[in-house]
PDB file of N, CA and C in Angstrom:
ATOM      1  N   UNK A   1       0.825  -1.181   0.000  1.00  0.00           N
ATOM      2  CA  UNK A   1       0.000   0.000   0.000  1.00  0.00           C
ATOM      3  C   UNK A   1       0.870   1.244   0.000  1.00  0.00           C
ATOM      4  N   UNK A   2       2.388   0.986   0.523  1.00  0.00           N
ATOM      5  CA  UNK A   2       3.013   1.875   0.786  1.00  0.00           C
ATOM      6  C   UNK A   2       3.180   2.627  -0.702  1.00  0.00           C
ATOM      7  N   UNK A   3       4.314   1.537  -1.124  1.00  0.00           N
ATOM      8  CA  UNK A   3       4.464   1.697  -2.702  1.00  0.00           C
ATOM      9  C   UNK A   3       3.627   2.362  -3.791  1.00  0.00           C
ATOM     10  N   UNK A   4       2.036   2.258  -3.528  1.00  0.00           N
ATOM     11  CA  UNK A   4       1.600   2.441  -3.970  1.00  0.00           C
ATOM     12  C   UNK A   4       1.035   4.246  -3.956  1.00  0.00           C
ATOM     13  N   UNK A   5       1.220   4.778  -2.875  1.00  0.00           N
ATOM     14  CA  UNK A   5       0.631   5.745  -1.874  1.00  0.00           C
ATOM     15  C   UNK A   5      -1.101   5.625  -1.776  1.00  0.00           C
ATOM     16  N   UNK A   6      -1.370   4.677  -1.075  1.00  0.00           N
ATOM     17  CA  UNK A   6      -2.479   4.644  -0.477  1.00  0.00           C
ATOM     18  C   UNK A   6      -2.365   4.885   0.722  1.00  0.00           C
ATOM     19  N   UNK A   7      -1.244   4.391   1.524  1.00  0.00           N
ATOM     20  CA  UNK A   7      -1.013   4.685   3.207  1.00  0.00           C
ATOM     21  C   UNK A   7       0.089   4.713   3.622  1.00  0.00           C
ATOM     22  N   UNK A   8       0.534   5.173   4.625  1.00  0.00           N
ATOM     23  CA  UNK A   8       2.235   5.464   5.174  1.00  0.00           C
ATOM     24  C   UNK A   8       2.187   3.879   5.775  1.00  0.00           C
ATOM     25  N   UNK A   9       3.465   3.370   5.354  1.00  0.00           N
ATOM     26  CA  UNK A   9       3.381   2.218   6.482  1.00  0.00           C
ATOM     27  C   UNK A   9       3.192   2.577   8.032  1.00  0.00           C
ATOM     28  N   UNK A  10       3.458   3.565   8.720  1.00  0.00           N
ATOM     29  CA  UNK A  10       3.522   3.507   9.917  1.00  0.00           C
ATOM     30  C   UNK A  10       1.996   3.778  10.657  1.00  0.00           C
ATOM     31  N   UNK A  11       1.084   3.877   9.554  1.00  0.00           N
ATOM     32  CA  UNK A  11      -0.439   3.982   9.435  1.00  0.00           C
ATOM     33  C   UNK A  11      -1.058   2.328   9.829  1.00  0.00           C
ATOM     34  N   UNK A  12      -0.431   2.057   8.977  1.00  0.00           N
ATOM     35  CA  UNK A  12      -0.861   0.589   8.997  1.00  0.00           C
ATOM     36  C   UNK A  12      -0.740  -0.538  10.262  1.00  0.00           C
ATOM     37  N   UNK A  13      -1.869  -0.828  10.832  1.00  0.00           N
ATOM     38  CA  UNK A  13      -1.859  -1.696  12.420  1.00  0.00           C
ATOM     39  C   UNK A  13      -1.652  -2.965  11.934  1.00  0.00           C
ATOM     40  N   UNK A  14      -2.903  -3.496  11.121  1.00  0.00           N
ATOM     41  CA  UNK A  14      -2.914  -4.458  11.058  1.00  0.00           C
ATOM     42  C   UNK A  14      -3.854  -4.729   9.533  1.00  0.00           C
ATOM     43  N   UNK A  15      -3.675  -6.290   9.041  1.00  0.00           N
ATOM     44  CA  UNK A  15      -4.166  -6.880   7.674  1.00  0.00           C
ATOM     45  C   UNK A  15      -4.506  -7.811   7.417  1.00  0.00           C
ATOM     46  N   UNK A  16      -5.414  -8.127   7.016  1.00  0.00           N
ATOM     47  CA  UNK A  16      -5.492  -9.630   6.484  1.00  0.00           C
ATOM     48  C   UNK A  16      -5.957  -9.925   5.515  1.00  0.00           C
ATOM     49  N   UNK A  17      -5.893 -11.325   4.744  1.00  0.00           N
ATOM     50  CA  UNK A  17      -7.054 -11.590   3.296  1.00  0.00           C
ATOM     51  C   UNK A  17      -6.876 -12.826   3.662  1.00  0.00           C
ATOM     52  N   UNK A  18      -8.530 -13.351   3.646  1.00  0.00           N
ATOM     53  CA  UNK A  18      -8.685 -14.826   3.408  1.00  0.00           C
ATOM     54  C   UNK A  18      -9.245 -15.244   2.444  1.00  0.00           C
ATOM     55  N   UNK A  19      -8.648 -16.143   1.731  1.00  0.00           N
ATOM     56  CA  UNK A  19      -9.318 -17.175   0.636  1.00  0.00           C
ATOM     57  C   UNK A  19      -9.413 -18.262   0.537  1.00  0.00           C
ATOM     58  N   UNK A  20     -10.362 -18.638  -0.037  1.00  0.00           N
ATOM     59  CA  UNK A  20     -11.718 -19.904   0.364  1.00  0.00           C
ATOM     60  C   UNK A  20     -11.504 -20.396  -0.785  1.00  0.00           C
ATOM     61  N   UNK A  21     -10.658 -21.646  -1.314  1.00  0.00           N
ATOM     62  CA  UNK A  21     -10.895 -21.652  -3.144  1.00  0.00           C
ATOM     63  C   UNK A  21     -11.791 -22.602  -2.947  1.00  0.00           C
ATOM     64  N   UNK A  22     -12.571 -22.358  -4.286  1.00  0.00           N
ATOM     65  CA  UNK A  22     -13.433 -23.281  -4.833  1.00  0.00           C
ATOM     66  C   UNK A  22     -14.960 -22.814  -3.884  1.00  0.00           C
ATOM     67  N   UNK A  23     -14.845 -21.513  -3.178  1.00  0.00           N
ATOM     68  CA  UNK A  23     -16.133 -21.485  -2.621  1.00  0.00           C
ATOM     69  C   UNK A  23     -17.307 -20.477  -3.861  1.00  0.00           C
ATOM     70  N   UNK A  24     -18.501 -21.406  -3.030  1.00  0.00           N
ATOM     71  CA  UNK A  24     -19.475 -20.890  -4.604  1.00  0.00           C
ATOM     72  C   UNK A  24     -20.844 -20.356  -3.411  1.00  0.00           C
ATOM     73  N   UNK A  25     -21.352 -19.433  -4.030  1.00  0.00           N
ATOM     74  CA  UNK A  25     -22.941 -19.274  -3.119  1.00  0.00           C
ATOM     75  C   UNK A  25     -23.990 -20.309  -3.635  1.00  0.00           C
ATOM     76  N   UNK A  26     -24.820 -20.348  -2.252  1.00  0.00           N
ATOM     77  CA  UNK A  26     -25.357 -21.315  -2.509  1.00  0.00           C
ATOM     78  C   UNK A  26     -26.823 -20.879  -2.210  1.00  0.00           C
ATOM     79  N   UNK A  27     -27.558 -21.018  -3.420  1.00  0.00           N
ATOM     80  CA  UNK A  27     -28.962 -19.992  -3.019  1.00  0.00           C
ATOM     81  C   UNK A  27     -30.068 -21.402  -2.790  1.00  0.00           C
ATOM     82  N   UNK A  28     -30.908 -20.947  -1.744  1.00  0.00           N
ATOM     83  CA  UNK A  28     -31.692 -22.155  -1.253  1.00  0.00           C
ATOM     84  C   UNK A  28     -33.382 -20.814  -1.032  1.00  0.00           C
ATOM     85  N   UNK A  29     -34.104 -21.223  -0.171  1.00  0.00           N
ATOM     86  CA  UNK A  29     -35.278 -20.274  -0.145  1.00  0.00           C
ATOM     87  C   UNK A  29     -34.657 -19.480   0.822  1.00  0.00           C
ATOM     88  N   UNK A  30     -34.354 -19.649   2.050  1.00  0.00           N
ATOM     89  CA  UNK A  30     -33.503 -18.617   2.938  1.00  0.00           C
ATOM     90  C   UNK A  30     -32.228 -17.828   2.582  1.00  0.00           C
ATOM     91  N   UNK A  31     -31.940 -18.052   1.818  1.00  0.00           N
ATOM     92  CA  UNK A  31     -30.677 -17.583   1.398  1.00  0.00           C
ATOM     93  C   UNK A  31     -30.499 -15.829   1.666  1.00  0.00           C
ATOM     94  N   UNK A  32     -31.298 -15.114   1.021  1.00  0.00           N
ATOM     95  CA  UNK A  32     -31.445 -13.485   1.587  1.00  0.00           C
ATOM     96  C   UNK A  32     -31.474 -13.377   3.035  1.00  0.00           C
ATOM     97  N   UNK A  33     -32.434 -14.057   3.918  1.00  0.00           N
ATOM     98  CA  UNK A  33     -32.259 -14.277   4.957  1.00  0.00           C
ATOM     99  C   UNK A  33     -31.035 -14.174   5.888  1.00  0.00           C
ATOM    100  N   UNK A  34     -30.593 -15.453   5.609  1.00  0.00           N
ATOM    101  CA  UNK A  34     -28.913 -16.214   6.074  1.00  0.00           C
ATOM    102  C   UNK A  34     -28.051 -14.863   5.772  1.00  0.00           C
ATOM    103  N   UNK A  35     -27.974 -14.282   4.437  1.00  0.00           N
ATOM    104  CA  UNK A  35     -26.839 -13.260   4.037  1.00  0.00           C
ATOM    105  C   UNK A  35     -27.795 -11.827   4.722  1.00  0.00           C
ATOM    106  N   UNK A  36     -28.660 -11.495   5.155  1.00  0.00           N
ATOM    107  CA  UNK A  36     -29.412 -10.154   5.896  1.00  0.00           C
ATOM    108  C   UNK A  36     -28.626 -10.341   7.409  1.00  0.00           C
ATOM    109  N   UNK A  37     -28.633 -11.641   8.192  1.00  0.00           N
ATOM    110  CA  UNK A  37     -28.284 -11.788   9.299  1.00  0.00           C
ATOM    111  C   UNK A  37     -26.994 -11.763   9.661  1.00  0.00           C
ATOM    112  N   UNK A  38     -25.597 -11.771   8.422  1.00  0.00           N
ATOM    113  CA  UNK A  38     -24.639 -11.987   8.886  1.00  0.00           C
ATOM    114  C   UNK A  38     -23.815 -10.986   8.166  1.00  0.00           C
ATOM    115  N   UNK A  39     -24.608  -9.864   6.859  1.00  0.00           N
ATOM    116  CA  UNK A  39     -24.775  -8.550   7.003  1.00  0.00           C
ATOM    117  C   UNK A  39     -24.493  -7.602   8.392  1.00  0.00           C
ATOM    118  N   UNK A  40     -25.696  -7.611   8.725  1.00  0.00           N
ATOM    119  CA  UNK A  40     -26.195  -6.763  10.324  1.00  0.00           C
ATOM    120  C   UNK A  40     -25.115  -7.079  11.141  1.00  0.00           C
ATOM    121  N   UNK A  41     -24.818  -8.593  11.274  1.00  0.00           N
ATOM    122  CA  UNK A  41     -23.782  -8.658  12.389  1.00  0.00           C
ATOM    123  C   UNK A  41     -22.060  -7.976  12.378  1.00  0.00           C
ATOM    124  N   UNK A  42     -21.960  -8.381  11.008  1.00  0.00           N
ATOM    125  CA  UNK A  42     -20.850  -7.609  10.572  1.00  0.00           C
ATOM    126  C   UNK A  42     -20.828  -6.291  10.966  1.00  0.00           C
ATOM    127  N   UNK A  43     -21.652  -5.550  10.015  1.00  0.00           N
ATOM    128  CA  UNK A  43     -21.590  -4.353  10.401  1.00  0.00           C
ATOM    129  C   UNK A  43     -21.970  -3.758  12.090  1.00  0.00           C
ATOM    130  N   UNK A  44     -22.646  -4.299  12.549  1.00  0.00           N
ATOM    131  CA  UNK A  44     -22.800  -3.813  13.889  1.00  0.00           C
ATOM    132  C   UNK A  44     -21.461  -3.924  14.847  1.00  0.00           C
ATOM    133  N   UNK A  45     -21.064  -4.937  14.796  1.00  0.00           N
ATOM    134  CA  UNK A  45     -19.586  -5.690  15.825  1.00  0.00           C
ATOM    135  C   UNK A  45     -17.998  -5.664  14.683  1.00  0.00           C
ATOM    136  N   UNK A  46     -18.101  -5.493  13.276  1.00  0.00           N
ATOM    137  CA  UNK A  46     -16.380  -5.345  12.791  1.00  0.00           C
ATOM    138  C   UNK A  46     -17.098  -4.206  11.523  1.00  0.00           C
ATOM    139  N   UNK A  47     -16.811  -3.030  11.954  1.00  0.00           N
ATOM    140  CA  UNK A  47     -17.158  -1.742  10.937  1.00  0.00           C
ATOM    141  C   UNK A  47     -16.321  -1.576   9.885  1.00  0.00           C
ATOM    142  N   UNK A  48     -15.133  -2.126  10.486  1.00  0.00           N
ATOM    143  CA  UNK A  48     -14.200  -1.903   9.593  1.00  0.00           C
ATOM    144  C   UNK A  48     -13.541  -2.999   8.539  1.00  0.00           C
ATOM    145  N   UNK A  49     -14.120  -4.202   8.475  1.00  0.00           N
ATOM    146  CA  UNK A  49     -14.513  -5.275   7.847  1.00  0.00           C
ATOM    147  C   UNK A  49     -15.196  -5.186   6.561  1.00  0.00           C
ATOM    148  N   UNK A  50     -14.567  -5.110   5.392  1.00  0.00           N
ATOM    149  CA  UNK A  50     -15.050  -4.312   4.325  1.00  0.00           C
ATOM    150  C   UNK A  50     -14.924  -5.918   3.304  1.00  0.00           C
ATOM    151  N   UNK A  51     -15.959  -6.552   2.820  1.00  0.00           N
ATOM    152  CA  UNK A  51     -16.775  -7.784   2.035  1.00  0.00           C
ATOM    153  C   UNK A  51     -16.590  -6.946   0.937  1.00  0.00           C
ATOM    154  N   UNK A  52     -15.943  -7.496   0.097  1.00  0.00           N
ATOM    155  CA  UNK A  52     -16.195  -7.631  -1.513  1.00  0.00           C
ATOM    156  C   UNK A  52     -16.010  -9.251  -2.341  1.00  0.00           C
ATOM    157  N   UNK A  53     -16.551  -8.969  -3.490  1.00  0.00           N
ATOM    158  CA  UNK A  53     -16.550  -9.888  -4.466  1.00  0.00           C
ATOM    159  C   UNK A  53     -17.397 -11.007  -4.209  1.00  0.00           C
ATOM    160  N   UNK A  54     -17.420 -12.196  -5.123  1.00  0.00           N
ATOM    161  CA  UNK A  54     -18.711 -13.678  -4.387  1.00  0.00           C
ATOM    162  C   UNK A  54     -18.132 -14.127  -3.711  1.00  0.00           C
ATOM    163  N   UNK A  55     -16.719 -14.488  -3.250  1.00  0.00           N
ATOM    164  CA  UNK A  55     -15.991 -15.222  -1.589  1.00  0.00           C
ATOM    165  C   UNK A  55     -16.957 -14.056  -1.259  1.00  0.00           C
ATOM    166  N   UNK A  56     -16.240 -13.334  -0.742  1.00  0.00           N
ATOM    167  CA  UNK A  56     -16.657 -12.119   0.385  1.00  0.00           C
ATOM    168  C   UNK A  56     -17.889 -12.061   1.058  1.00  0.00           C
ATOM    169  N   UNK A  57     -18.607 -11.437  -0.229  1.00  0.00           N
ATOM    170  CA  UNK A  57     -19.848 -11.263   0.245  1.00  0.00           C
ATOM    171  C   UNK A  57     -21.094 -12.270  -0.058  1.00  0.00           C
ATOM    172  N   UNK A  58     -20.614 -13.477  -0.519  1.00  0.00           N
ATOM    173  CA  UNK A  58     -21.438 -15.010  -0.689  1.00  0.00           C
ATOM    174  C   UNK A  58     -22.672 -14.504  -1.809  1.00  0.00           C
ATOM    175  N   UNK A  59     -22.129 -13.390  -2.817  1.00  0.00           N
ATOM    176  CA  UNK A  59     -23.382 -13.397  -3.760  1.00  0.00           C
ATOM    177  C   UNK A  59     -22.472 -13.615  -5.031  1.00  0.00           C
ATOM    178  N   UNK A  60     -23.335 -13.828  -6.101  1.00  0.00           N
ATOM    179  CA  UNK A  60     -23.495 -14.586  -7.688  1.00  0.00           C
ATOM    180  C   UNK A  60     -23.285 -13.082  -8.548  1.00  0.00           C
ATOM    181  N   UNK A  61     -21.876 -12.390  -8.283  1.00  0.00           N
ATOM    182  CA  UNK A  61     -21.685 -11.376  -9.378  1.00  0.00           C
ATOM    183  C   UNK A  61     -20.833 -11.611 -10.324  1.00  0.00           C
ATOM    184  N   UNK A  62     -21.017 -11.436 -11.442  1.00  0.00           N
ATOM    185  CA  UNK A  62     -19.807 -11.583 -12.519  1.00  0.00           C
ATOM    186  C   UNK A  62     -18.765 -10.777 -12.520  1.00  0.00           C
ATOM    187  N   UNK A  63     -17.872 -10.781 -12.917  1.00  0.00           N
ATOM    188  CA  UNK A  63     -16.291 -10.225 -13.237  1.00  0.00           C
ATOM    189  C   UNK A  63     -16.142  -8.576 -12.264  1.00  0.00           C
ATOM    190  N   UNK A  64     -16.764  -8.289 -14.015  1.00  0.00           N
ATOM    191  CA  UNK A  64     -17.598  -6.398 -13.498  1.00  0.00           C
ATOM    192  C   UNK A  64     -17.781  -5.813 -11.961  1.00  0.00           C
ATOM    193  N   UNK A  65     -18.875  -6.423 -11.612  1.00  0.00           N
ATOM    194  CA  UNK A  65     -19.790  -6.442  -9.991  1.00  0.00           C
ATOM    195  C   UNK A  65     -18.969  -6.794  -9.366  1.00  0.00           C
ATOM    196  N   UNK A  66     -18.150  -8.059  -9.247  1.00  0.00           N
ATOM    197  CA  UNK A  66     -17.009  -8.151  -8.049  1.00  0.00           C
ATOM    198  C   UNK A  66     -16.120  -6.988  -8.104  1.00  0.00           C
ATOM    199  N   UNK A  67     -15.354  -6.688  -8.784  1.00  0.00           N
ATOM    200  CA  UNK A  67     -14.447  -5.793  -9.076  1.00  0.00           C
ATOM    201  C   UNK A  67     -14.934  -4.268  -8.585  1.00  0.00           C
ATOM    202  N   UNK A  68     -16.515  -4.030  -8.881  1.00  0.00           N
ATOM    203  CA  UNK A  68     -17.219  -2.688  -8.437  1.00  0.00           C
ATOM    204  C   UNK A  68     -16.930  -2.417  -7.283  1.00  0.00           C
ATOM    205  N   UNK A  69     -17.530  -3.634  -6.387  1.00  0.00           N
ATOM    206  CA  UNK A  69     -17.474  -3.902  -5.052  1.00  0.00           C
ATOM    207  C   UNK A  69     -16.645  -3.487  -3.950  1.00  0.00           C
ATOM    208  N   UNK A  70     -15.188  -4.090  -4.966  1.00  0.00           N
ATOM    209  CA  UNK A  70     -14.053  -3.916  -4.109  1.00  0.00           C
ATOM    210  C   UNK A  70     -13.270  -2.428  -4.568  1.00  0.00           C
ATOM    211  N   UNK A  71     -13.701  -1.687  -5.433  1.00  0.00           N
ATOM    212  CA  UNK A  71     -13.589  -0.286  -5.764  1.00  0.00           C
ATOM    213  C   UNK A  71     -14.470   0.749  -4.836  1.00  0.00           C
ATOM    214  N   UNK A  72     -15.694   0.244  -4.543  1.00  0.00           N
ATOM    215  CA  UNK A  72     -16.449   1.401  -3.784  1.00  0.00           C
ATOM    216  C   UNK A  72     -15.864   0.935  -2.166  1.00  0.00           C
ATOM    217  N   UNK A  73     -15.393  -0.228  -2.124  1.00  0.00           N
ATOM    218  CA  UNK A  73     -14.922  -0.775  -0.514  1.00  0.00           C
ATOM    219  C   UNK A  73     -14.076   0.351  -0.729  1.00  0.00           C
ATOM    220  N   UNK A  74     -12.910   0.642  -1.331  1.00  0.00           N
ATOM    221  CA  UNK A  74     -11.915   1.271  -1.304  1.00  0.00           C
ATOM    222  C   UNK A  74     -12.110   2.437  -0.567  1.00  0.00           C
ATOM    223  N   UNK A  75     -12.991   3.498  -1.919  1.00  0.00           N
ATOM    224  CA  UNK A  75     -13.647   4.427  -1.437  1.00  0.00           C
ATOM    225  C   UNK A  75     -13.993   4.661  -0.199  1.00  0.00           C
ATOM    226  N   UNK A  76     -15.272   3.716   0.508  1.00  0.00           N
ATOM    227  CA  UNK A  76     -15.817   3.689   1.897  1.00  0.00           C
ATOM    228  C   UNK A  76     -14.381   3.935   2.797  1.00  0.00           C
ATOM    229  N   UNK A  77     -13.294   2.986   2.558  1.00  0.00           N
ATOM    230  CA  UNK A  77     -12.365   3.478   3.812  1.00  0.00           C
ATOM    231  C   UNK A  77     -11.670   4.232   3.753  1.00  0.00           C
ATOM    232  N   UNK A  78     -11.552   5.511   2.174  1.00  0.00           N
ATOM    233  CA  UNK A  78     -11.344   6.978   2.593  1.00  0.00           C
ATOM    234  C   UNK A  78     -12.301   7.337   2.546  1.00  0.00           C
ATOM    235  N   UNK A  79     -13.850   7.262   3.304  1.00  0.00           N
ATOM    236  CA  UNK A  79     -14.632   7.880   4.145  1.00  0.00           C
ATOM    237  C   UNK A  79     -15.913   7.827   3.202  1.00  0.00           C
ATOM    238  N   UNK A  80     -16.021   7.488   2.170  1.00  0.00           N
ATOM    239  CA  UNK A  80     -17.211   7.368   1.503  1.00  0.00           C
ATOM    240  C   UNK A  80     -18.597   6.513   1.850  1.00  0.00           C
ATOM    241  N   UNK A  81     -19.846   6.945   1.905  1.00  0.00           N
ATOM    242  CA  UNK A  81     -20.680   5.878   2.523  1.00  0.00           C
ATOM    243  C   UNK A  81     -21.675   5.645   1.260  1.00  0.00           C
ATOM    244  N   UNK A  82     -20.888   4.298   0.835  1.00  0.00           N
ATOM    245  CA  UNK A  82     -21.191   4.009  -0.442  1.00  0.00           C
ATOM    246  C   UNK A  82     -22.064   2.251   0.312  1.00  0.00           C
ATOM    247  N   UNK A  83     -23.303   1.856  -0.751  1.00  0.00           N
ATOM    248  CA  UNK A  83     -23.426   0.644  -0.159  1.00  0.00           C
ATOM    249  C   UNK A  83     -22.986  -0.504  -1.609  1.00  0.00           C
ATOM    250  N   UNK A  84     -22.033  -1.059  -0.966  1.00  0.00           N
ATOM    251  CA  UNK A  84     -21.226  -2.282  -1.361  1.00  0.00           C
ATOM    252  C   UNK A  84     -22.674  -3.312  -1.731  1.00  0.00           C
ATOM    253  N   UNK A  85     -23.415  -2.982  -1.168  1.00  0.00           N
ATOM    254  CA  UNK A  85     -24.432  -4.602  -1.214  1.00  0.00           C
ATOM    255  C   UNK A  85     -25.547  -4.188  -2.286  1.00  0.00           C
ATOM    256  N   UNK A  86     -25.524  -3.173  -2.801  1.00  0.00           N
ATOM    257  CA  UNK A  86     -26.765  -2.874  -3.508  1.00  0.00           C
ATOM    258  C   UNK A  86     -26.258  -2.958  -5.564  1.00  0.00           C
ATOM    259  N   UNK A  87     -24.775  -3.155  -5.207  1.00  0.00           N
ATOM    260  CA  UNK A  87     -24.083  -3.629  -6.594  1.00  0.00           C
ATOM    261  C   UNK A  87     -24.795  -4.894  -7.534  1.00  0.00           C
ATOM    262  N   UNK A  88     -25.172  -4.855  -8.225  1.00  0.00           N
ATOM    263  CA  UNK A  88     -26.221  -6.023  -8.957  1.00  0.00           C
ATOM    264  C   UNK A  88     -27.655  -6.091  -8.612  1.00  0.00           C
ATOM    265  N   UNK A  89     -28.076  -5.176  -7.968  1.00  0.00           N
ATOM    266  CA  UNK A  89     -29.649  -5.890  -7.454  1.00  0.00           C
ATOM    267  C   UNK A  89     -30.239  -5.121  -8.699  1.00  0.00           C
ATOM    268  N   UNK A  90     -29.920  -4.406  -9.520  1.00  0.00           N
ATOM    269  CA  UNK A  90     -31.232  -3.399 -10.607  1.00  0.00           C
ATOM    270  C   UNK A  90     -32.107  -4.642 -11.405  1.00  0.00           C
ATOM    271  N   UNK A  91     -33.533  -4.593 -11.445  1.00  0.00           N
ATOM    272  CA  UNK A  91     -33.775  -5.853 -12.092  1.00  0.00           C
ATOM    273  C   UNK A  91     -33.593  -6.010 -13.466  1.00  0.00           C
ATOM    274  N   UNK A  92     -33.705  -5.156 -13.904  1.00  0.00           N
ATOM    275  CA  UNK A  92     -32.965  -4.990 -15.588  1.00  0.00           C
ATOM    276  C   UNK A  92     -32.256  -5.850 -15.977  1.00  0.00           C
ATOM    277  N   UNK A  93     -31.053  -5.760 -15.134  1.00  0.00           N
ATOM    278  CA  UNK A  93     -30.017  -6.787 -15.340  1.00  0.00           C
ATOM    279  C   UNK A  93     -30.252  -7.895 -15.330  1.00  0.00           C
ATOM    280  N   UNK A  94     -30.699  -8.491 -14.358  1.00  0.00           N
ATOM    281  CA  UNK A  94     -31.251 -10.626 -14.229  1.00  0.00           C
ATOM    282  C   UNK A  94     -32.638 -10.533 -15.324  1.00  0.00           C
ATOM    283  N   UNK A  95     -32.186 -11.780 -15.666  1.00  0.00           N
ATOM    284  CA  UNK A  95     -32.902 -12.993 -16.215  1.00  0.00           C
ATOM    285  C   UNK A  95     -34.301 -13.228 -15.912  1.00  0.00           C
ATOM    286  N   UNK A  96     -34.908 -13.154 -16.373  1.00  0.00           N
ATOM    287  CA  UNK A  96     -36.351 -13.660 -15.737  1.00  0.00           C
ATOM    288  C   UNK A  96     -36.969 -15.284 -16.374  1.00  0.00           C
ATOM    289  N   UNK A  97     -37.102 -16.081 -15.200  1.00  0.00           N
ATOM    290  CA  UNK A  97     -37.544 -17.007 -15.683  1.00  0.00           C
ATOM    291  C   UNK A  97     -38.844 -17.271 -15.571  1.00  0.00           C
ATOM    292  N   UNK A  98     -39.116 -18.610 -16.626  1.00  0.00           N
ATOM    293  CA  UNK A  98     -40.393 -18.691 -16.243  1.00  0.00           C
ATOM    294  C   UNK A  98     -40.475 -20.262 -16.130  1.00  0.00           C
ATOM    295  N   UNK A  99     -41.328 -20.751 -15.217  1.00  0.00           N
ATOM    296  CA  UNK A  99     -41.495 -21.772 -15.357  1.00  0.00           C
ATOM    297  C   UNK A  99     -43.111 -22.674 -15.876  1.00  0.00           C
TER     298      UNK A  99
END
């Protein structure tokens, strides 16, 4: 980050990234549910815990939408209050099926 000038190293406490390979979302009838509840918790108890992409945030975005995600995260932690979760929902975009 240093290198880059996003932050002084001596800014920097602490970091992490975890990756999950091969993890996929898995949509069932609760599924909005399950991801509303662990939403809220996040944000209420780690603020600074910033979810992007389908690891991250356990939703079905293509290339584009992940990548958005982790651009407006950016943003949000120089102070922007952008919502990360509302990336893909326009219905325009999906498919409509019919059965």
């Amino acid at each position: 980050m240093a290198k880059i000038g996003l932050a002084k190293t001596e800014d920097v406490v602490d970091g992490t990234v975890v990756r999950q390979p091969k993890a996929y979302p898995v949509y069932d009838d609760e599924y909005a549910t399950h991801v509303q509840t662990i939403k809220e918790e996040l944000e209420a108890n780690y603020p600074g815990l910033h979810l992007v992409g389908r690891n991250g945030m356990h939703k079905y975005n293509n290339q584009d939408h992940a990548m958005l995600t982790a651009l407006l995260a950016a943003r949000n932690i120089l102070g922007e209050k952008l919502d990360v979760w509302a990336v893909n929902t326009e219905d325009e975009y999906h498919e409509i099926t019919t059965t």
